[in-house]
C-alpha atoms as a PDB file:
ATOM      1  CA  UNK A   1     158.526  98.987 158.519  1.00  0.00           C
ATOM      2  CA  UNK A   2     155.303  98.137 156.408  1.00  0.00           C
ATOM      3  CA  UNK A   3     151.991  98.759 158.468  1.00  0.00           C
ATOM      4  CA  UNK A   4     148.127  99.111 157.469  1.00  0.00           C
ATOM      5  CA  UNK A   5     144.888 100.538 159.005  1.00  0.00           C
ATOM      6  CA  UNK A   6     142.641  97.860 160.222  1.00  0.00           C
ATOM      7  CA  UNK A   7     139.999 100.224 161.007  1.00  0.00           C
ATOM      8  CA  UNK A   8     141.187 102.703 163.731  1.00  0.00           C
ATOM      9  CA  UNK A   9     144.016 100.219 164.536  1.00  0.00           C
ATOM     10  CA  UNK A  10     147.579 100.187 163.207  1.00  0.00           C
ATOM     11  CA  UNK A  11     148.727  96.919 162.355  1.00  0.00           C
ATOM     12  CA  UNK A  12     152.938  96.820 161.907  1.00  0.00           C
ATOM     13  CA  UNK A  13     153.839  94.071 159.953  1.00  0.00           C
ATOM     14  CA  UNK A  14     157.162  92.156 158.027  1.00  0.00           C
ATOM     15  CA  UNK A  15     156.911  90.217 154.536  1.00  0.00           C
ATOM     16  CA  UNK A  16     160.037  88.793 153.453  1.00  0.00           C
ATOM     17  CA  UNK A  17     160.708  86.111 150.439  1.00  0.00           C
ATOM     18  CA  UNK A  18     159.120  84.531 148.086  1.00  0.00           C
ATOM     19  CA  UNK A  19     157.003  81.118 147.607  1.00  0.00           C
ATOM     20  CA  UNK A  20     154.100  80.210 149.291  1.00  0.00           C
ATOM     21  CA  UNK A  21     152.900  82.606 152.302  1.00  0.00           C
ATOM     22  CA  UNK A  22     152.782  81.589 156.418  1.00  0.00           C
ATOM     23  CA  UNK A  23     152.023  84.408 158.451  1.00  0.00           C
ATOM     24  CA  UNK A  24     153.054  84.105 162.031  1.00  0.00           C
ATOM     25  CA  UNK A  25     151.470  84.990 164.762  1.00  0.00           C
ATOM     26  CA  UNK A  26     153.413  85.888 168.430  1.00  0.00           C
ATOM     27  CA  UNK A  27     152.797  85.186 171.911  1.00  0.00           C
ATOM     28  CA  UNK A  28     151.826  87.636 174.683  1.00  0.00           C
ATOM     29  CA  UNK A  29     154.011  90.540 175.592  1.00  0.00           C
ATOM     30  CA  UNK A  30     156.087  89.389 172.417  1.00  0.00           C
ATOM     31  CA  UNK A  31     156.450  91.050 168.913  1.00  0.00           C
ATOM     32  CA  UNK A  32     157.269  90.261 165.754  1.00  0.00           C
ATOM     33  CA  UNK A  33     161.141  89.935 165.662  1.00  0.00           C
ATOM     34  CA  UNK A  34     161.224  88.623 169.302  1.00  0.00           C
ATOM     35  CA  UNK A  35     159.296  85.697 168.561  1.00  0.00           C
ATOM     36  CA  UNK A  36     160.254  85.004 164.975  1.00  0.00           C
ATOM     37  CA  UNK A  37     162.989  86.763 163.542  1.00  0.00           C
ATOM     38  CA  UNK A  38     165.691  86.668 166.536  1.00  0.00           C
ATOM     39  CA  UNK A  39     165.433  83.300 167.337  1.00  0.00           C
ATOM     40  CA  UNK A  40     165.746  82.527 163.100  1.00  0.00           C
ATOM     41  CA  UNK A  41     162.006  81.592 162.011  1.00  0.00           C
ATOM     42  CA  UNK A  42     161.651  84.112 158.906  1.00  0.00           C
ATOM     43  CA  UNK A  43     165.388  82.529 157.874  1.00  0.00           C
ATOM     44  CA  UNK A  44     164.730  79.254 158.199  1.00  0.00           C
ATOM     45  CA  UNK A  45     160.963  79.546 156.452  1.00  0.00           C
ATOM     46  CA  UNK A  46     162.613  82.425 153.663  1.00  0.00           C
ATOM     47  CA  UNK A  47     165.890  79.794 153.119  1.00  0.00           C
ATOM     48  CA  UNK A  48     163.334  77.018 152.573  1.00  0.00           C
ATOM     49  CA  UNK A  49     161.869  78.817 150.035  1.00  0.00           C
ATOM     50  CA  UNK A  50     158.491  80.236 151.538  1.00  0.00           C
ATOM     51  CA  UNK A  51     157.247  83.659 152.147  1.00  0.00           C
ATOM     52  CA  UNK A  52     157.564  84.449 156.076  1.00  0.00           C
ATOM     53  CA  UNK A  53     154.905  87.235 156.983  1.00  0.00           C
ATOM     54  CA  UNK A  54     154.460  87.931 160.797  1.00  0.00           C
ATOM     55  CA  UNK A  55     152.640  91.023 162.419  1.00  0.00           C
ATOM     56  CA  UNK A  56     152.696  92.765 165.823  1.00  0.00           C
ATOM     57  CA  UNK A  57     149.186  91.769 167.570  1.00  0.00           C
ATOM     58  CA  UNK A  58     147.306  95.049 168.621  1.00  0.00           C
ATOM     59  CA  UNK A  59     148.762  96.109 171.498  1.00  0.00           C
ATOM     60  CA  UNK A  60     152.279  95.047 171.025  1.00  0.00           C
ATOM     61  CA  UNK A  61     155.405  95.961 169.530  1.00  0.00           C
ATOM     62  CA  UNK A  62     154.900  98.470 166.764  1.00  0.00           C
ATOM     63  CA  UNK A  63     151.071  98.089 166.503  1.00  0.00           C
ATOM     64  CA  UNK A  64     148.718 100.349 167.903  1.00  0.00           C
ATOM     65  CA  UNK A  65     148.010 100.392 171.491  1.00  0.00           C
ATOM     66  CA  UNK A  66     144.605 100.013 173.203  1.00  0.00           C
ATOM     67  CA  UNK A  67     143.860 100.183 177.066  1.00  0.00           C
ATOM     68  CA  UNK A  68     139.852  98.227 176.864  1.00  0.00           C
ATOM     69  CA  UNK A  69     140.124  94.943 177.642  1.00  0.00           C
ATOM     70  CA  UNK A  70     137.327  94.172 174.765  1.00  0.00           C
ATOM     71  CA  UNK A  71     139.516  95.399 172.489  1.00  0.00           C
ATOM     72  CA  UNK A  72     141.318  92.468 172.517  1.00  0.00           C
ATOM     73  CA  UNK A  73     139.079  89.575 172.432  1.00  0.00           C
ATOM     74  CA  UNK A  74     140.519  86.540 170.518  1.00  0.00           C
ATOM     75  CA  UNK A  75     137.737  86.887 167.534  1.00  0.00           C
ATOM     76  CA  UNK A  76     138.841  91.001 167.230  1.00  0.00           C
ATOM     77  CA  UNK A  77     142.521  90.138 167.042  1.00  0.00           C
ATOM     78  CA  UNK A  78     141.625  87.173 164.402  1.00  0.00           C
ATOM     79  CA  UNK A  79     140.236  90.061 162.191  1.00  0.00           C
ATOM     80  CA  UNK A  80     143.456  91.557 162.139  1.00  0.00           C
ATOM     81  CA  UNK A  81     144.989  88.740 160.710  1.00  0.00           C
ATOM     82  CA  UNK A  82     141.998  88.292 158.242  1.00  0.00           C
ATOM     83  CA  UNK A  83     142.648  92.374 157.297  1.00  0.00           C
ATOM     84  CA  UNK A  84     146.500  91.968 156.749  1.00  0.00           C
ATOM     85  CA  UNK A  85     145.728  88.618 154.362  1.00  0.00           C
ATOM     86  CA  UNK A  86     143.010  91.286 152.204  1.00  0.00           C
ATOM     87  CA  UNK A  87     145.597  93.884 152.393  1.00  0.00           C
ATOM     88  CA  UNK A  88     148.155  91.476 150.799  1.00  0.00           C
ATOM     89  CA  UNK A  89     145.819  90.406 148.697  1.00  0.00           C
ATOM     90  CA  UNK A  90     146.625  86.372 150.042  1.00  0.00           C
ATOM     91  CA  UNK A  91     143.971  84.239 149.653  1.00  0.00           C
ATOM     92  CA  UNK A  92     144.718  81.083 151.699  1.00  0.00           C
ATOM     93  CA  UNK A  93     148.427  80.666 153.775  1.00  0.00           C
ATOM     94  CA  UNK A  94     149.546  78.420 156.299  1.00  0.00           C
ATOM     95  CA  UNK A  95     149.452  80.050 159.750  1.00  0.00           C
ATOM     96  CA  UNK A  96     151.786  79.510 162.613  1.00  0.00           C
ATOM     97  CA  UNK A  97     151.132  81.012 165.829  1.00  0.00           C
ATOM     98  CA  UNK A  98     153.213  80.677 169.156  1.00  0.00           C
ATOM     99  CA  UNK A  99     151.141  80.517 172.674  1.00  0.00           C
ATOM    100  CA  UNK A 100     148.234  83.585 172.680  1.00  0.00           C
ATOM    101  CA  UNK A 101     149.277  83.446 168.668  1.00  0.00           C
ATOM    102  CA  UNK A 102     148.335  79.606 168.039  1.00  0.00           C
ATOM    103  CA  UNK A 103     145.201  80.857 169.873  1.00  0.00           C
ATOM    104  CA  UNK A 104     144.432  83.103 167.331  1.00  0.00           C
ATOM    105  CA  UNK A 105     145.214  80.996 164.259  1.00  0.00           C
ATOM    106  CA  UNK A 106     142.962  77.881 165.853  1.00  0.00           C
ATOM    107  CA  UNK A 107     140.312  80.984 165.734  1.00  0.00           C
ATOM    108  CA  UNK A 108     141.500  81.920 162.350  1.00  0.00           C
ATOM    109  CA  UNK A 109     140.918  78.258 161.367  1.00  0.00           C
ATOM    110  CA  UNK A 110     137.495  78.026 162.366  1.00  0.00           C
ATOM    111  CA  UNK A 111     136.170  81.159 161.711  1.00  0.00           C
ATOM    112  CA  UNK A 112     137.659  81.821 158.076  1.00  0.00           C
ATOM    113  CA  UNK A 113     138.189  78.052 157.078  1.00  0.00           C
ATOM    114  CA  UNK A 114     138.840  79.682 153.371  1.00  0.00           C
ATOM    115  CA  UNK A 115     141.690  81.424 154.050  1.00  0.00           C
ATOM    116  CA  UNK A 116     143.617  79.252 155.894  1.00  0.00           C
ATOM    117  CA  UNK A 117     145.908  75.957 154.472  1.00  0.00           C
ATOM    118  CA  UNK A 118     147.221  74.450 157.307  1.00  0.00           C
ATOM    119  CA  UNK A 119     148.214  75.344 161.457  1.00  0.00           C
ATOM    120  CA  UNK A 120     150.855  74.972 163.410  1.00  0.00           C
ATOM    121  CA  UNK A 121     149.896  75.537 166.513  1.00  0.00           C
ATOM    122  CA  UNK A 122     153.029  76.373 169.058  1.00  0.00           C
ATOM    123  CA  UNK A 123     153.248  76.812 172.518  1.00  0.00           C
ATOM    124  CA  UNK A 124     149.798  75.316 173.359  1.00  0.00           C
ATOM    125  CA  UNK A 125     148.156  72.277 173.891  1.00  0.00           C
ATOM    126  CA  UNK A 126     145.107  71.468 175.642  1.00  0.00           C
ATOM    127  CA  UNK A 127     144.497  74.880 177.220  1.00  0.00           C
ATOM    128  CA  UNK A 128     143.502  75.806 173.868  1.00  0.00           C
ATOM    129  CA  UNK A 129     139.843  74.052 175.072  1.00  0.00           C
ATOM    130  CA  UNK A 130     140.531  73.460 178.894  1.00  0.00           C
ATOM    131  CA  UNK A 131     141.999  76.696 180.848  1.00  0.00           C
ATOM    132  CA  UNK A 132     143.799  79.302 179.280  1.00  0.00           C
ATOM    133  CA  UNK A 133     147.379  78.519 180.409  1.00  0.00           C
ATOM    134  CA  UNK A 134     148.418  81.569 182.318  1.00  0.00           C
ATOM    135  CA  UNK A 135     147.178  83.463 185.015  1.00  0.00           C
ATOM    136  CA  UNK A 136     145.464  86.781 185.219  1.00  0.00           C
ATOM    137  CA  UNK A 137     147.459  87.454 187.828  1.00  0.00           C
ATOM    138  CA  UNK A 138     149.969  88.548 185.335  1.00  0.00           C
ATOM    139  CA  UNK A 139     147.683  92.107 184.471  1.00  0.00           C
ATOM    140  CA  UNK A 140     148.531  92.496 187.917  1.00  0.00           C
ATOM    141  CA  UNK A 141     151.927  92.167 187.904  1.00  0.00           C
ATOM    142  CA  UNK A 142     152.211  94.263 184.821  1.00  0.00           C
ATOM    143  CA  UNK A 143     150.255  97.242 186.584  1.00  0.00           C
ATOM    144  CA  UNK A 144     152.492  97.098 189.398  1.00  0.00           C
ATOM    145  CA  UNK A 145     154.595  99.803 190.379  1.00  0.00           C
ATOM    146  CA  UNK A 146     157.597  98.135 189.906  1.00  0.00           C
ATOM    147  CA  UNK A 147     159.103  94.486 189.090  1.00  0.00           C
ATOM    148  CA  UNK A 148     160.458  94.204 192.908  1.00  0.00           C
ATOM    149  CA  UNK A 149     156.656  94.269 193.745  1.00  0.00           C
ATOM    150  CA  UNK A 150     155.943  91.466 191.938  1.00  0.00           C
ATOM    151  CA  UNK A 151     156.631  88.245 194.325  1.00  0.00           C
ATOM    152  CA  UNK A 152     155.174  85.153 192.285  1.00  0.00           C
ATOM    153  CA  UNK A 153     157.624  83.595 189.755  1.00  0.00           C
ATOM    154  CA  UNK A 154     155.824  83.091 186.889  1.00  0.00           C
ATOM    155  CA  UNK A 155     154.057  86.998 187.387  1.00  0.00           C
ATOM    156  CA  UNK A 156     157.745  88.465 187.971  1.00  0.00           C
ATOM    157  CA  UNK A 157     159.105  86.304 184.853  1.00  0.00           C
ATOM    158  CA  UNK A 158     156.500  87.955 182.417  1.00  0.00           C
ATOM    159  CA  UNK A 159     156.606  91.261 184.238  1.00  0.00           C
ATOM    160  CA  UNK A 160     160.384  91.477 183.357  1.00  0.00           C
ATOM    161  CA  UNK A 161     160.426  89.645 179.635  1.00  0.00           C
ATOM    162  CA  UNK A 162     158.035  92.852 178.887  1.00  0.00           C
ATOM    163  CA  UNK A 163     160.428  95.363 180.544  1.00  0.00           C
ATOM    164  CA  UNK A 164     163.364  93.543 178.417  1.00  0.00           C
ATOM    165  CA  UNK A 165     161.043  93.792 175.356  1.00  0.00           C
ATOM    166  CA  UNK A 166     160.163  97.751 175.965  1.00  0.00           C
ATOM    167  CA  UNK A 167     156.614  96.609 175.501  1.00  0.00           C
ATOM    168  CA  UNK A 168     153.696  99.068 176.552  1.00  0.00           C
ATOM    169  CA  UNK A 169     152.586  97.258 180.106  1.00  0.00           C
ATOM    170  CA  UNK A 170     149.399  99.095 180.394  1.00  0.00           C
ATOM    171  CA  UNK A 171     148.130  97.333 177.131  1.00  0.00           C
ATOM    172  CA  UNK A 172     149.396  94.157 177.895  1.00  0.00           C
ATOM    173  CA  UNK A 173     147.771  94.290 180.977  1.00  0.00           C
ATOM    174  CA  UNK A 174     144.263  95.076 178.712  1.00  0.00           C
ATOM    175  CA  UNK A 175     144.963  92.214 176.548  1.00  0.00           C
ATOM    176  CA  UNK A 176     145.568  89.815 179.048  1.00  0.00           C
ATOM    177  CA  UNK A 177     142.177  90.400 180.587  1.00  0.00           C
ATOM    178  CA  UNK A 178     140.348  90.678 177.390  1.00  0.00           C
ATOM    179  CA  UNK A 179     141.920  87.678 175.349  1.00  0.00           C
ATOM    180  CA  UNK A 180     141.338  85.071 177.480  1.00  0.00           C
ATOM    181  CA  UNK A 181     138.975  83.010 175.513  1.00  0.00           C
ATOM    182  CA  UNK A 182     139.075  79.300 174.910  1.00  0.00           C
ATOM    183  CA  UNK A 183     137.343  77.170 171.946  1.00  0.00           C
ATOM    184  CA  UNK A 184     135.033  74.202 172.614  1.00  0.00           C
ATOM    185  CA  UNK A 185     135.791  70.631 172.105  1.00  0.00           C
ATOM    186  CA  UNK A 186     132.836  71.129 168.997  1.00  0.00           C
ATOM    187  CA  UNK A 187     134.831  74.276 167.263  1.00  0.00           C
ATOM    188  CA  UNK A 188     138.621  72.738 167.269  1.00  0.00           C
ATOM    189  CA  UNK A 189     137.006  69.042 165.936  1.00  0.00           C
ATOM    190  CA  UNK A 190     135.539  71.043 163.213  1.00  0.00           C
ATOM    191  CA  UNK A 191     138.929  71.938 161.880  1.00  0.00           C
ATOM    192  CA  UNK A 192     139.351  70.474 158.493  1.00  0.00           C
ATOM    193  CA  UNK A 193     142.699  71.653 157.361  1.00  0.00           C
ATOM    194  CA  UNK A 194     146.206  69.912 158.666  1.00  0.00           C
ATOM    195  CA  UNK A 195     147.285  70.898 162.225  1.00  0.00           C
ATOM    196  CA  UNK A 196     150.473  70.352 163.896  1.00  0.00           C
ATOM    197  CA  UNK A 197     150.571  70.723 167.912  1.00  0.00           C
ATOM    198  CA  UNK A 198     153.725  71.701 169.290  1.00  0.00           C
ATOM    199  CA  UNK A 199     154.876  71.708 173.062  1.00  0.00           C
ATOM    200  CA  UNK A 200     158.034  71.832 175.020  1.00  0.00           C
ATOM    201  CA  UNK A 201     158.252  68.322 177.150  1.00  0.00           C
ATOM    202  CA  UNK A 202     158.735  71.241 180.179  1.00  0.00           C
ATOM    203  CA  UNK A 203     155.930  73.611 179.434  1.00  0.00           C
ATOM    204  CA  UNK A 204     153.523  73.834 182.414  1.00  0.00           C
ATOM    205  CA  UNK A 205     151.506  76.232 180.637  1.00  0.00           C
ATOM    206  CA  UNK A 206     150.459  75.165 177.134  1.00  0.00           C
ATOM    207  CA  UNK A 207     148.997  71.405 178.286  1.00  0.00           C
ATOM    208  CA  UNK A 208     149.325  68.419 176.636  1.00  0.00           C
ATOM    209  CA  UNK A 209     149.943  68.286 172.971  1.00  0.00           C
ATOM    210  CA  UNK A 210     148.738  65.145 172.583  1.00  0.00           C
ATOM    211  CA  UNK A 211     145.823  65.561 174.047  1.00  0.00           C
ATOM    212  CA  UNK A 212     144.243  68.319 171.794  1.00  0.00           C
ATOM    213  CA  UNK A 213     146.243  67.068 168.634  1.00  0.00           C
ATOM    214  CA  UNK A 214     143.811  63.683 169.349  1.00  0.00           C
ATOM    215  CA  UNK A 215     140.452  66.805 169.341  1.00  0.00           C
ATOM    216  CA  UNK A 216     141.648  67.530 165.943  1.00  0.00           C
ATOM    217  CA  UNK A 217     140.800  65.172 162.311  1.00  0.00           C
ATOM    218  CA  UNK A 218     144.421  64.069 161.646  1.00  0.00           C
ATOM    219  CA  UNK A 219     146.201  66.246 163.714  1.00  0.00           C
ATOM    220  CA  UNK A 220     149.948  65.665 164.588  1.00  0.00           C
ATOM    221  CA  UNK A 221     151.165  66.274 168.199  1.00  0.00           C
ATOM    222  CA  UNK A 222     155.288  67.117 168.825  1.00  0.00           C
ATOM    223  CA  UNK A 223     157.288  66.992 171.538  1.00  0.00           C
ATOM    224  CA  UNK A 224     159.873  69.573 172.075  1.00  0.00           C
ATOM    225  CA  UNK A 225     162.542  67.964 174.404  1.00  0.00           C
ATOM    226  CA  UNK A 226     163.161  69.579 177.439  1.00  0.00           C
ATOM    227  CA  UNK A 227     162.092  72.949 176.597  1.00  0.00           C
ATOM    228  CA  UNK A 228     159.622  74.899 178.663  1.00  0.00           C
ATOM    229  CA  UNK A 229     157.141  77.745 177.650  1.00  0.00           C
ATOM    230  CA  UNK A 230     160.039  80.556 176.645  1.00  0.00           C
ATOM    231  CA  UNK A 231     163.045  77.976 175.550  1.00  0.00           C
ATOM    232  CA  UNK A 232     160.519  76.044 173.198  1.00  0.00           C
ATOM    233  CA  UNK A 233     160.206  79.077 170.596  1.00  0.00           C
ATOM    234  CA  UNK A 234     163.645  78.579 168.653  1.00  0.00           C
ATOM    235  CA  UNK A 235     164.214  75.247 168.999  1.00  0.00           C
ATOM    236  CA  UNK A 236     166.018  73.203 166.231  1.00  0.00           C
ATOM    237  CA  UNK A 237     163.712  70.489 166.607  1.00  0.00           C
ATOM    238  CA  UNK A 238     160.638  72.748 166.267  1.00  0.00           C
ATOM    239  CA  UNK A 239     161.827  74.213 163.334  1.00  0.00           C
ATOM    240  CA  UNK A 240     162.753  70.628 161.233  1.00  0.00           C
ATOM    241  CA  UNK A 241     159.088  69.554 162.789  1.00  0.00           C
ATOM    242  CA  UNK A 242     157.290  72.412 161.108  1.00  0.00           C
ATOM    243  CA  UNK A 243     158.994  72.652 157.802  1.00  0.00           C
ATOM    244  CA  UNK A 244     158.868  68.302 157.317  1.00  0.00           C
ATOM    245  CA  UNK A 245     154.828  69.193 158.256  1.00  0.00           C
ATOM    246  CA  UNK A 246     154.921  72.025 155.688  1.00  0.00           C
ATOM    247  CA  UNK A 247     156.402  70.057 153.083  1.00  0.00           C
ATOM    248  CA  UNK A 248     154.429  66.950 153.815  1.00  0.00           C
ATOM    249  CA  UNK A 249     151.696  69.351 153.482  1.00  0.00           C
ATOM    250  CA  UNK A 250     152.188  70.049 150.218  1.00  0.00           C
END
């Protein structure tokens, strides 16, 4: 597994194919392959001719793990997508993130403008500017002493995805309290490069796609039928919407 030093912090990453680069950015208490290459994201973006690159965010999967909350503020964890593009040597790519990921490539977006073609923006809608989706009741739940002493639903679903996913619960519990940052209504209308919003018609946690798709200068919103926040990820219709955005991109 390729990795580089982004100052003290390992970053684990995957490049695969050829073509023009979109790096990929996972949700919380996800990694890499969960989020992209088991449900078939770097096939379907390698088979369509495009290079796939997607990292483990600090704290997760293979990356380094931190336990200080301000280590993982949104604009530090933007950086480490800004590194890995330097340490490919990529100048501009189209960035696709998934939930706490599409809230790091808005950041990427409007903090590094330069390096970045296009967004797609997955897994959040309006609580990219109004709320920050889920709860921080789920740091709890991740420090408790067990799963059976977690009692709310969405707590205990979260709780167990990171059990399933091995995943280091102390850090997660550290990024969950220190990435909970939202951009104004003045930083996501100053987005110049094409954006495509993406929600599940079920997700109770991203908000409405529509809603900050219409924030955005010619910004597309899509609906994801009948998927909620975890079944929305490897969709069929999510993928064809993101590679007819890609290519109408181009």
């Amino acid at each position: 597994m390729a990795s580089f030093k982004h100052g003290e912090v390992e970053i684990a990453f995957l490049d695969e194919g050829a073509g023009e680069p979109i790096v990929l950015l996972h949700g919380f208490a996800s990694t890499k392959e969960v989020n992209w290459v088991n449900p078939g994201w770097v096939a379907t973006l390698t088979g369509a001719g495009r290079r796939a690159i997607a990292l483990d965010n600090r704290g997760h999967g293979a990356s380094s793990k931190l336990y200080e909350p301000s280590a993982y503020h949104s604009a530090t964890m933007t950086e480490d997508v800004r590194a890995l593009l330097d340490h490919l040597s990529i100048e501009r790519a189209d960035v696709m993130g998934y939930s706490m990921g599409a809230r790091i490539a808005a950041l990427l977006a409007v903090n590094h403008p330069e390096r970045v073609r296009s967004v797609v923006l997955g897994g959040l809608g309006i609580r990219l500017v109004k709320g920050v989706g889920l709860s921080s009741t789920i740091a709890d739940a991740l420090e408790a002493r067990s799963l059976a002493d977690v009692s709310d639903p969405t707590d205990r679903s979260f709780r167990s995805f990171a059990e399933q996913t091995k995943s280091d619960l102390k850090a997660l519990a550290a990024c969950m309290r220190g990435s909970r940052q939202t951009l104004s209504r003045e930083q996501v209308a100053g987005i110049r490069v094409p954006v495509l919003v993406a929600v599940g018609t079920e997700d109770k946690v991203a908000g409405s796609a529509q809603e900050l798709a219409a924030l955005i200068p010619g910004a597309c919103a899509l609906d994801i039928p009948n998927r909620d926040h975890m079944l929305t990820v490897g969709d069929k219709v999510f993928k064809a919407g993101v590679l007819d955005f890609l290519n109408q991109r181009n």
